[in-house]
N, C-alpha and C. Protein backbone atom coordinates (compact mmCIF):
# COMPACT_ATOMS: atom_id res chain seq x y z
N UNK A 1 0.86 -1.16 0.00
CA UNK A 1 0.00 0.00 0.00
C UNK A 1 0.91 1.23 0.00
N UNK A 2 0.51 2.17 -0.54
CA UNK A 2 1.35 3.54 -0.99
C UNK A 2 1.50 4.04 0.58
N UNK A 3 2.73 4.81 0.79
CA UNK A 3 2.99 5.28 2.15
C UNK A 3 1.97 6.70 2.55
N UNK A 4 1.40 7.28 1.60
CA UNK A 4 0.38 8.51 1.70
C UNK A 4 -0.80 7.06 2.40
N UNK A 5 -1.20 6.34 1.37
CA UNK A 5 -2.68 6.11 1.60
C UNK A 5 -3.03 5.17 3.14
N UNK A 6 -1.71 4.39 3.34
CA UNK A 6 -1.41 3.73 5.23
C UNK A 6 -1.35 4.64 5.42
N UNK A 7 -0.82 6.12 5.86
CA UNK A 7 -0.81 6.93 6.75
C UNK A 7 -2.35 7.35 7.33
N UNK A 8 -2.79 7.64 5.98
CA UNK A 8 -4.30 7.81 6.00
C UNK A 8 -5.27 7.03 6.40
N UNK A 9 -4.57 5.87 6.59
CA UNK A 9 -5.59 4.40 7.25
C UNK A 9 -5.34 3.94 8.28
N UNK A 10 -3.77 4.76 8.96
CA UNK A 10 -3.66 4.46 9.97
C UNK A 10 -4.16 5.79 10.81
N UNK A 11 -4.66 6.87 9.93
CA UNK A 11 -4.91 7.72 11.46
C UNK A 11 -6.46 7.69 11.55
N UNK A 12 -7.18 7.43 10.32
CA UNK A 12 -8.71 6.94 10.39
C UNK A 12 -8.80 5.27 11.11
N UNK A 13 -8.17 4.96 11.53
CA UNK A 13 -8.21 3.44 12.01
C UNK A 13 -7.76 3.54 13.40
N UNK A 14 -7.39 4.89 14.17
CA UNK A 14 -6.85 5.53 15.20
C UNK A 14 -8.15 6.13 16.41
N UNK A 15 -9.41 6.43 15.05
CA UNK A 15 -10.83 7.56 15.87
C UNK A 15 -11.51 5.96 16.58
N UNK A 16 -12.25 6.81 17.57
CA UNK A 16 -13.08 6.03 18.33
C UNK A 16 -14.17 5.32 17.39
N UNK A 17 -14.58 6.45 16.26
CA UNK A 17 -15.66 6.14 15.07
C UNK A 17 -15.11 4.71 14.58
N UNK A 18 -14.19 4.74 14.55
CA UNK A 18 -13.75 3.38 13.82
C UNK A 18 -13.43 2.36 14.39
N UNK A 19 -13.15 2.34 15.55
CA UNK A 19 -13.45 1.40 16.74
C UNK A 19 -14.76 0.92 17.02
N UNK A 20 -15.82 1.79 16.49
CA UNK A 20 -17.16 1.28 16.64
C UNK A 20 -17.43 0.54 15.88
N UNK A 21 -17.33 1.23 14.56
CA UNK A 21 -17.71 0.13 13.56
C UNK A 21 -16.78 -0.78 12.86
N UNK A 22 -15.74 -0.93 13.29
CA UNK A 22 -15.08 -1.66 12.55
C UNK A 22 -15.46 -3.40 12.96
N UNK A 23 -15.14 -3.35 14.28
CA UNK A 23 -15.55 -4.45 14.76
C UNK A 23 -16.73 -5.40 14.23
N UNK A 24 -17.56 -4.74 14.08
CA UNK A 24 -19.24 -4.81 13.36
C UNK A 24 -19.40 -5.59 11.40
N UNK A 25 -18.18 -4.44 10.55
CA UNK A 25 -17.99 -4.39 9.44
C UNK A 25 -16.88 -5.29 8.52
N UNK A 26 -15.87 -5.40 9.40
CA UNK A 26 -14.26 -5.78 9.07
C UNK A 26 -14.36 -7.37 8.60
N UNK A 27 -14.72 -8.04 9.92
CA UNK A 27 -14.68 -9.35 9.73
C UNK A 27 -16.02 -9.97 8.55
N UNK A 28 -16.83 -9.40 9.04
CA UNK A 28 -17.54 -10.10 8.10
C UNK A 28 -17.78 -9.90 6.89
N UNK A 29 -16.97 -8.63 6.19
CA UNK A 29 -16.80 -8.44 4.72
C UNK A 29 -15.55 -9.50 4.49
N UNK A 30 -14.48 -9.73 5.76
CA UNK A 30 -13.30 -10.38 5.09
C UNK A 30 -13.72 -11.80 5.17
N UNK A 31 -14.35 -12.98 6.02
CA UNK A 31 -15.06 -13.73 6.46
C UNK A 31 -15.87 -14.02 4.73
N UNK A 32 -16.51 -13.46 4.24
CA UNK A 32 -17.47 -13.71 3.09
C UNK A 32 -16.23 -13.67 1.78
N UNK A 33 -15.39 -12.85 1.92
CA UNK A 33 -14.45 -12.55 0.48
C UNK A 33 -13.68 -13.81 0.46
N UNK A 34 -13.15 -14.34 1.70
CA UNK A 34 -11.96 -15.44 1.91
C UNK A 34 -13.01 -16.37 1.56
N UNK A 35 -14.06 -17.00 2.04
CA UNK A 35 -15.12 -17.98 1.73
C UNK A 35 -15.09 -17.67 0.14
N UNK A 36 -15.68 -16.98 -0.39
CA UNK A 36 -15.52 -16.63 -2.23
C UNK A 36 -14.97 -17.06 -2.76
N UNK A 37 -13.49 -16.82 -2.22
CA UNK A 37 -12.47 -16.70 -3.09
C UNK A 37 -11.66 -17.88 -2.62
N UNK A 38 -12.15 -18.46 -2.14
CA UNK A 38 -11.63 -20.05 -1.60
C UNK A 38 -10.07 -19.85 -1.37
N UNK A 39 -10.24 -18.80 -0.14
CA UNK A 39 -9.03 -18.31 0.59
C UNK A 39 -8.09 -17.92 0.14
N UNK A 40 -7.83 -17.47 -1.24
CA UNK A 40 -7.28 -16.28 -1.95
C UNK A 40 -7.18 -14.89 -1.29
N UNK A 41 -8.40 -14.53 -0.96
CA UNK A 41 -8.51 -12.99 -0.91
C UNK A 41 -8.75 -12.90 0.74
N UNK A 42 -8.02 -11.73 0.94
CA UNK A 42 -8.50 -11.56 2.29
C UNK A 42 -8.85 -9.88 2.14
N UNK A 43 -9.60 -9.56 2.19
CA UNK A 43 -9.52 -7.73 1.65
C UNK A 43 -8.81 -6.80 2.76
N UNK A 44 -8.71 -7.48 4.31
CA UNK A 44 -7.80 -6.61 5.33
C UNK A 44 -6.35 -6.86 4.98
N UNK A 45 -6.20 -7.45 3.85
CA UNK A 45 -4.99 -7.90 4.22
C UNK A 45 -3.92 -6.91 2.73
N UNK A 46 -5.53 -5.95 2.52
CA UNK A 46 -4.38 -5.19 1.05
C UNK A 46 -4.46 -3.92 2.26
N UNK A 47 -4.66 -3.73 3.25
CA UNK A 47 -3.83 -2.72 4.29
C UNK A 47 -2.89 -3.55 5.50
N UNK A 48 -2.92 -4.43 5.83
CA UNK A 48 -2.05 -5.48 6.43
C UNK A 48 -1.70 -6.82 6.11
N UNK A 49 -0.52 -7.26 6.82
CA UNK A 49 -0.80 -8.80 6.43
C UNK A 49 -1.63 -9.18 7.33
N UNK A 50 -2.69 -10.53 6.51
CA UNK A 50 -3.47 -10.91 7.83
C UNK A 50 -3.79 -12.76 7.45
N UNK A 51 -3.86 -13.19 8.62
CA UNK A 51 -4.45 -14.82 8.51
C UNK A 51 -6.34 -14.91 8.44
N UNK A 52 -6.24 -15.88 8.74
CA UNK A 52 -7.98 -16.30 9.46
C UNK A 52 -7.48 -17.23 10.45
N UNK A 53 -7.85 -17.39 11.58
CA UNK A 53 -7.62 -17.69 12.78
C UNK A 53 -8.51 -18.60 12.72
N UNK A 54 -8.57 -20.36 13.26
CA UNK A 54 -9.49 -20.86 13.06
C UNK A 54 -9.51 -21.63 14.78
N UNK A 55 -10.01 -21.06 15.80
CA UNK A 55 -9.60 -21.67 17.15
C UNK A 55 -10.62 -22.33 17.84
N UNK A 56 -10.86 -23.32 18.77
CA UNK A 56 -11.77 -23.49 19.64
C UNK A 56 -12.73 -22.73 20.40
N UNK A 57 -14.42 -22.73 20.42
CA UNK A 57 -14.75 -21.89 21.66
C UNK A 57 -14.14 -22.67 22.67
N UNK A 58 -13.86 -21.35 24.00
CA UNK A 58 -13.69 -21.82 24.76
C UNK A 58 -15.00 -22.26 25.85
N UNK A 59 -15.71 -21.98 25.19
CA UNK A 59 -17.72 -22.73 25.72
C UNK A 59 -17.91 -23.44 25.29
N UNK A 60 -18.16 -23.22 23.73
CA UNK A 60 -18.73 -24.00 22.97
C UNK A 60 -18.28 -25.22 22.27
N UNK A 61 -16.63 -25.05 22.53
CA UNK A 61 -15.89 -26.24 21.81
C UNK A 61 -15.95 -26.39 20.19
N UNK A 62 -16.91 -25.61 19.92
CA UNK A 62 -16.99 -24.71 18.53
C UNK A 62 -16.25 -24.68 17.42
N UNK A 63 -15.72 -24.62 16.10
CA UNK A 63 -14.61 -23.44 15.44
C UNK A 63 -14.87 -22.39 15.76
N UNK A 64 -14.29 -21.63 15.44
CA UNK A 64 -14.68 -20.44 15.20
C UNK A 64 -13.71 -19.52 14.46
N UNK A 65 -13.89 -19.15 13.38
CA UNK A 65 -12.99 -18.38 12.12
C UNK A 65 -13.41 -16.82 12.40
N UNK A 66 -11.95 -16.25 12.55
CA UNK A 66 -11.99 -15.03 13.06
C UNK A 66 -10.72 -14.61 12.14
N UNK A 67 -11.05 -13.23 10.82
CA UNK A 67 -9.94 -12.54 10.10
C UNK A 67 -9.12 -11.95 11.22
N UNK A 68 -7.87 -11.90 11.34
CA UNK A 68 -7.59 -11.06 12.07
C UNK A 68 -6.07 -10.48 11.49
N UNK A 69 -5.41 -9.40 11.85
CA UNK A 69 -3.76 -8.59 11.47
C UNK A 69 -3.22 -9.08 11.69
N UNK A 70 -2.16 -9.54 11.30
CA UNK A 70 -0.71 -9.80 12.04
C UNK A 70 0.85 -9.46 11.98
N UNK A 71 1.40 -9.88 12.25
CA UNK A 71 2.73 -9.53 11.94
C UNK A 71 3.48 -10.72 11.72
N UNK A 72 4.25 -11.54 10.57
CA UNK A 72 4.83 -12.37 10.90
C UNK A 72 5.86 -11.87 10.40
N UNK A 73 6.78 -13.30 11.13
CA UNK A 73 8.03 -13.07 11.91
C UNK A 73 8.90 -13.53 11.03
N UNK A 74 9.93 -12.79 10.74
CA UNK A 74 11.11 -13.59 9.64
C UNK A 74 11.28 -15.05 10.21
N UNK A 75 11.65 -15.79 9.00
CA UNK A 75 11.92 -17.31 9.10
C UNK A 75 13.23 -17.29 10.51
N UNK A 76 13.80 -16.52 10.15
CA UNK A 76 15.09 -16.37 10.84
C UNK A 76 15.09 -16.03 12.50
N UNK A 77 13.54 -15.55 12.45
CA UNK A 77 13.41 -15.34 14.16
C UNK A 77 12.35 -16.34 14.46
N UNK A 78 11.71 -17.73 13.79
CA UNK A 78 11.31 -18.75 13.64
C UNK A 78 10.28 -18.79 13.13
N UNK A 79 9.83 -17.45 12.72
CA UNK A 79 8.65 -17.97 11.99
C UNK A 79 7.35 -17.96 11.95
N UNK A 80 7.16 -17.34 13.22
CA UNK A 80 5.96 -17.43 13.43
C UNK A 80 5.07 -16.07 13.39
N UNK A 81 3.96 -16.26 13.52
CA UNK A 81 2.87 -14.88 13.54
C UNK A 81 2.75 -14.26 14.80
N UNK A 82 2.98 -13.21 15.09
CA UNK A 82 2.02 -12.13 16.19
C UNK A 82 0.55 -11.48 16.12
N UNK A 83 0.09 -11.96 17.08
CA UNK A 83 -1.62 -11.52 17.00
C UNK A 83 -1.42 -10.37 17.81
N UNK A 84 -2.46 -8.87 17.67
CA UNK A 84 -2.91 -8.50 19.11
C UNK A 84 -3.96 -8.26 19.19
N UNK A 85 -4.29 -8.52 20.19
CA UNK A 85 -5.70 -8.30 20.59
C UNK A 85 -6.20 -7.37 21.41
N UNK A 86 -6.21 -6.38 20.06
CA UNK A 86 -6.25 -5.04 20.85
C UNK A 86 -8.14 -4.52 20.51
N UNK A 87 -8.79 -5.00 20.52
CA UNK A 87 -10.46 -5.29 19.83
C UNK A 87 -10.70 -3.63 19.54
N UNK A 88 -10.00 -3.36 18.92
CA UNK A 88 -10.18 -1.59 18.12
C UNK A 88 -9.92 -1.00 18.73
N UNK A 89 -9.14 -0.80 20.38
CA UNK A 89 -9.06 -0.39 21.62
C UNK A 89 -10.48 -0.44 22.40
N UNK A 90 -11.34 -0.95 21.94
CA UNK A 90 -12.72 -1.24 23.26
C UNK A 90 -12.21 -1.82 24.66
N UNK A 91 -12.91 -1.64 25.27
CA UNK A 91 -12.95 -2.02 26.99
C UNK A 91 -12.42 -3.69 26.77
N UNK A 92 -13.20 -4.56 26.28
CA UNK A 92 -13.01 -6.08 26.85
C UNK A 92 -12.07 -6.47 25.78
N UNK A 93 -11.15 -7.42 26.04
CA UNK A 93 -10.55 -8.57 25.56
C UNK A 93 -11.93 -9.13 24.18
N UNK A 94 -11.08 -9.21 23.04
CA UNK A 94 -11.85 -10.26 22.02
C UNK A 94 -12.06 -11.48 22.67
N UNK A 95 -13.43 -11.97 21.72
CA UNK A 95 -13.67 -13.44 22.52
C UNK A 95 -12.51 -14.40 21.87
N UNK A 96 -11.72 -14.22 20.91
CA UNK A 96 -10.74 -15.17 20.59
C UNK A 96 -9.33 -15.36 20.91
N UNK A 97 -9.15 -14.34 21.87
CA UNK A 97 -8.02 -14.61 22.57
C UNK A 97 -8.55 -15.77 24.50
N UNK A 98 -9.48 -15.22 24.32
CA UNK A 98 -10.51 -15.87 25.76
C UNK A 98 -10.44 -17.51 25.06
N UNK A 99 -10.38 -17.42 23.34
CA UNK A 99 -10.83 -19.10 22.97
C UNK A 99 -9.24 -19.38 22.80
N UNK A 100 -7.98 -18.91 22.57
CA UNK A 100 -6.54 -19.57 22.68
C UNK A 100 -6.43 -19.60 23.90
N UNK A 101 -6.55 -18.85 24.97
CA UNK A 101 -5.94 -19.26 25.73
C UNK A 101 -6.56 -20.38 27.11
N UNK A 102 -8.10 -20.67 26.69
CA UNK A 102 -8.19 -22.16 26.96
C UNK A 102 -8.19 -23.29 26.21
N UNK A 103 -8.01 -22.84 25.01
CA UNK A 103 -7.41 -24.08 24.04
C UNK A 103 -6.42 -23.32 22.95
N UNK A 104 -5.11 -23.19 23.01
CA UNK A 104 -3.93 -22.28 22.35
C UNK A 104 -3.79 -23.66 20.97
N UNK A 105 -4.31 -24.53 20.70
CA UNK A 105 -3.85 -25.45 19.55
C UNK A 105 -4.93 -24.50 18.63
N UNK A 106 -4.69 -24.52 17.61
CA UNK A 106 -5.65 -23.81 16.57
C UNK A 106 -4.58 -23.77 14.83
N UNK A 107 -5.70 -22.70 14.00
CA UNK A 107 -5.12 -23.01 12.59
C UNK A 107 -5.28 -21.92 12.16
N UNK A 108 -4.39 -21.70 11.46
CA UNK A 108 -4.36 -20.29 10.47
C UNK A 108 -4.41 -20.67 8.84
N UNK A 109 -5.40 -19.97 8.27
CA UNK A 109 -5.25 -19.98 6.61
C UNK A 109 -3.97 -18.55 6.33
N UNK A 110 -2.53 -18.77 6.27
CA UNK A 110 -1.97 -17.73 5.70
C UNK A 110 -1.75 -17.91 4.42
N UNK A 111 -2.40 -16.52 3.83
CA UNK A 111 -1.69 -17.07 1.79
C UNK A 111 -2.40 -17.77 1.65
N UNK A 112 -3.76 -18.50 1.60
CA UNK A 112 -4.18 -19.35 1.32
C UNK A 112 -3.42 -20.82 1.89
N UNK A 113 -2.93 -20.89 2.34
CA UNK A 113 -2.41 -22.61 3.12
C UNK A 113 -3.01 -22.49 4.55
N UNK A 114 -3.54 -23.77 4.91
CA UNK A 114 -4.05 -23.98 6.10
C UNK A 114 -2.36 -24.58 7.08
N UNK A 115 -2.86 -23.62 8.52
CA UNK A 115 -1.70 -24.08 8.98
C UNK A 115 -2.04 -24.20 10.12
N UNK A 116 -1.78 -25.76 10.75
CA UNK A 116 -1.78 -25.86 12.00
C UNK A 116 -0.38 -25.34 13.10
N UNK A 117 -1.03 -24.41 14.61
CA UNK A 117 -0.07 -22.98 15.19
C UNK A 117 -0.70 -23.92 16.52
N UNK A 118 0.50 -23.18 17.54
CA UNK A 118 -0.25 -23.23 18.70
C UNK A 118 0.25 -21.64 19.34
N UNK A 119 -0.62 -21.43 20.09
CA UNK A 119 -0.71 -19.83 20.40
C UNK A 119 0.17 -19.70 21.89
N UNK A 120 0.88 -18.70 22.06
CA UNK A 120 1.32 -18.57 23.29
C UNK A 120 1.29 -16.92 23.56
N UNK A 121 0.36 -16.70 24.54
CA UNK A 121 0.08 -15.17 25.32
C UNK A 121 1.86 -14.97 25.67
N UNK A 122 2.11 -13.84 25.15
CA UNK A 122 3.45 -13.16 25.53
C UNK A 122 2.99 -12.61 26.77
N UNK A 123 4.39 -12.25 27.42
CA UNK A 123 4.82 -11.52 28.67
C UNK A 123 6.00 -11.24 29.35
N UNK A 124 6.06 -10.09 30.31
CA UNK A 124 7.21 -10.01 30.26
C UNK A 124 8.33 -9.25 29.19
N UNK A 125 9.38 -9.34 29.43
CA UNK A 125 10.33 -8.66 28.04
C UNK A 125 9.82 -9.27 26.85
N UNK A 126 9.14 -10.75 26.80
CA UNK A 126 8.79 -11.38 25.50
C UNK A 126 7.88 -10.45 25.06
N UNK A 127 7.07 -10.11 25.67
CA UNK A 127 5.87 -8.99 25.28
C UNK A 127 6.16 -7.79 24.62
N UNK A 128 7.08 -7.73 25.49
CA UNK A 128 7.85 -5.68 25.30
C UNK A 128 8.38 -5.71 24.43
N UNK A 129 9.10 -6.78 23.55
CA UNK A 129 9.90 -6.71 22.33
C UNK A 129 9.00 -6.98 21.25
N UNK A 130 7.97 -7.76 21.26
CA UNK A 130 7.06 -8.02 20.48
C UNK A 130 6.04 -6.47 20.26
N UNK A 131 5.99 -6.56 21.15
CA UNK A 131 4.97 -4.60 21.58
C UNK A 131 5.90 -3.94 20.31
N UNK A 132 6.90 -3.59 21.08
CA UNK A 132 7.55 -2.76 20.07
C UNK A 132 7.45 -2.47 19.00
N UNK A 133 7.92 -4.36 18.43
CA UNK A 133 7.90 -4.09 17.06
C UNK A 133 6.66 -4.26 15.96
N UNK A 134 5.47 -4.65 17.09
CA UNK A 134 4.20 -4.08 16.55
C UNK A 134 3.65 -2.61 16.58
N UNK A 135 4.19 -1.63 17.09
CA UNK A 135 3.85 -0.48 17.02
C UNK A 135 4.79 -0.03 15.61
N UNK A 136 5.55 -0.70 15.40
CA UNK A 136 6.32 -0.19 14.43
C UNK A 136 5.89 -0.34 13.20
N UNK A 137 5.42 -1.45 13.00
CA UNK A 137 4.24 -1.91 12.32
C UNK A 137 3.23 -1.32 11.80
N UNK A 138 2.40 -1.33 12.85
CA UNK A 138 0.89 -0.34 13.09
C UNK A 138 0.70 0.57 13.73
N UNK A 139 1.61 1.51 14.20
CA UNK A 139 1.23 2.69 15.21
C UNK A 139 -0.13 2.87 15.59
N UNK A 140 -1.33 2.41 15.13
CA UNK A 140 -2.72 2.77 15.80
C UNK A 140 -2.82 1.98 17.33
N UNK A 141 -2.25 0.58 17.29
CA UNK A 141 -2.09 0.30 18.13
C UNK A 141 -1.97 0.87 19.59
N UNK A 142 -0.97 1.91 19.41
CA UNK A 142 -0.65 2.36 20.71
C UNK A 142 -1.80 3.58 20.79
N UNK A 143 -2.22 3.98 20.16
CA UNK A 143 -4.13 4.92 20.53
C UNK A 143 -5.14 3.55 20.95
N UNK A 144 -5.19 2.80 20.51
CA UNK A 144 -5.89 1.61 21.51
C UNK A 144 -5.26 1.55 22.87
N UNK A 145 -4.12 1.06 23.08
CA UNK A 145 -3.73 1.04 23.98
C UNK A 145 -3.91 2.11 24.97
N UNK A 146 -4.37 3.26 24.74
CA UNK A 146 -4.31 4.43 25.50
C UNK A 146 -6.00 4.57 25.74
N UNK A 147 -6.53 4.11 24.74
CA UNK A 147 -8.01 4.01 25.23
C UNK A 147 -8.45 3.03 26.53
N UNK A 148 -7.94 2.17 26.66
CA UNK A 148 -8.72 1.12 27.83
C UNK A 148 -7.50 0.75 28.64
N UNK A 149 -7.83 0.29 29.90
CA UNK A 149 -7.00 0.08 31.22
C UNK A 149 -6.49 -1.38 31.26
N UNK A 150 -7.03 -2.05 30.38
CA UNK A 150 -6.20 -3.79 30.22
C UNK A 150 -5.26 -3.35 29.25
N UNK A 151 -4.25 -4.44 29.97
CA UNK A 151 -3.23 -4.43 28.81
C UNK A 151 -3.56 -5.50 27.84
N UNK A 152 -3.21 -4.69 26.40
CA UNK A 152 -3.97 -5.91 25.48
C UNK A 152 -3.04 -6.95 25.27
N UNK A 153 -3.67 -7.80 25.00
CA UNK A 153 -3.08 -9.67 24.67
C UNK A 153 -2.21 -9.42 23.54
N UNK A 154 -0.62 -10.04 23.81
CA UNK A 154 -0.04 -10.13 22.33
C UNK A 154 0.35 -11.57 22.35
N UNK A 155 0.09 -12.22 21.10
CA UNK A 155 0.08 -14.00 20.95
C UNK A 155 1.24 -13.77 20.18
N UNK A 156 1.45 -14.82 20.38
CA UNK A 156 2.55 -15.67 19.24
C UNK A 156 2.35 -16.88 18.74
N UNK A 157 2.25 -16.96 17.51
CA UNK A 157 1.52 -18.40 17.06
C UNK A 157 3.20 -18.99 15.93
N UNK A 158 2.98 -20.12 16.83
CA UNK A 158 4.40 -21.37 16.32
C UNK A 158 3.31 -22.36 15.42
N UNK A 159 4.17 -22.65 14.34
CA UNK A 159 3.41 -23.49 13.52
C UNK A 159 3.65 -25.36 14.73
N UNK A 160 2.57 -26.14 14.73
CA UNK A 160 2.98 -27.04 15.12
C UNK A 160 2.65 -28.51 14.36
């Protein structure tokens, strides 16, 4: 994406307005395009890279397929994806970090390949270095972060 038009998507992706509705709008336009396009297309993913998250309820024992951002990780630092679960900066925790971390085995469609991950909640310096270099990433992040009093969930998903 052109460095004018992310700037512009990262400071409209920054307002509270878009915290409202995104949540509402996001997934289930990307949810219907990836289904279409028989996991070709992800449409969040021509402003980020992004998977589909495919994890356990943690109630319902469920799937449950959730588009979500990420960051992955050079081969060289092993490989794996960073989630956060920062739910647009709203008050509560997403329900799909609530579903890894009573069942962290789960699957990601990246690129179109299904990939079985298991998820591990960072913390600690593991967190703070990961933080980092997700703000570096996405700077909206840290305006979520400044909106609500939990600190948000950052995963790390290892292929397994």
């Amino acid at each position: 994406m052109a460095s004018g038009l992310r700037g512009a998507v990262q400071k409209v992706s920054s307002t509270r307005a878009f915290a409202k509705a995104a949540p509402h709008v996001v997934p289930a336009l990307d949810r219907a395009v990836h289904r279409l396009s028989r996991g070709r297309v992800l449409l969040s993913a021509l402003m980020l890279p992004g998977v589909i998250l495919t994890a356990t309820g943690a109630r319902s024992g469920l799937p449950r397929r959730t588009p979500l951002a990420c960051l992955a990780e050079a081969e060289a630092d092993g490989g794996g994806w960073i989630l956060v679960g920062s739910n647009f900066g709203r008050p509560g925790h997403p329900a799909w970090t609530h579903n890894l971390l009573a069942r962290p085995a789960a699957e990601i469609n990246w690129r179109g390949e299904d990939i079985p991950v298991t998820a591990v909640l960072l913390a600690g310096e593991e967190r703070a270095r990961a933080w980092r270099a997700v703000l570096e990433f996405w700077p909206p992040y840290a305006a979520y972060q400044a909106r609500v009093e939990r600190e948000i969930r950052v995963f790390r998903l290892v292929r397994r």
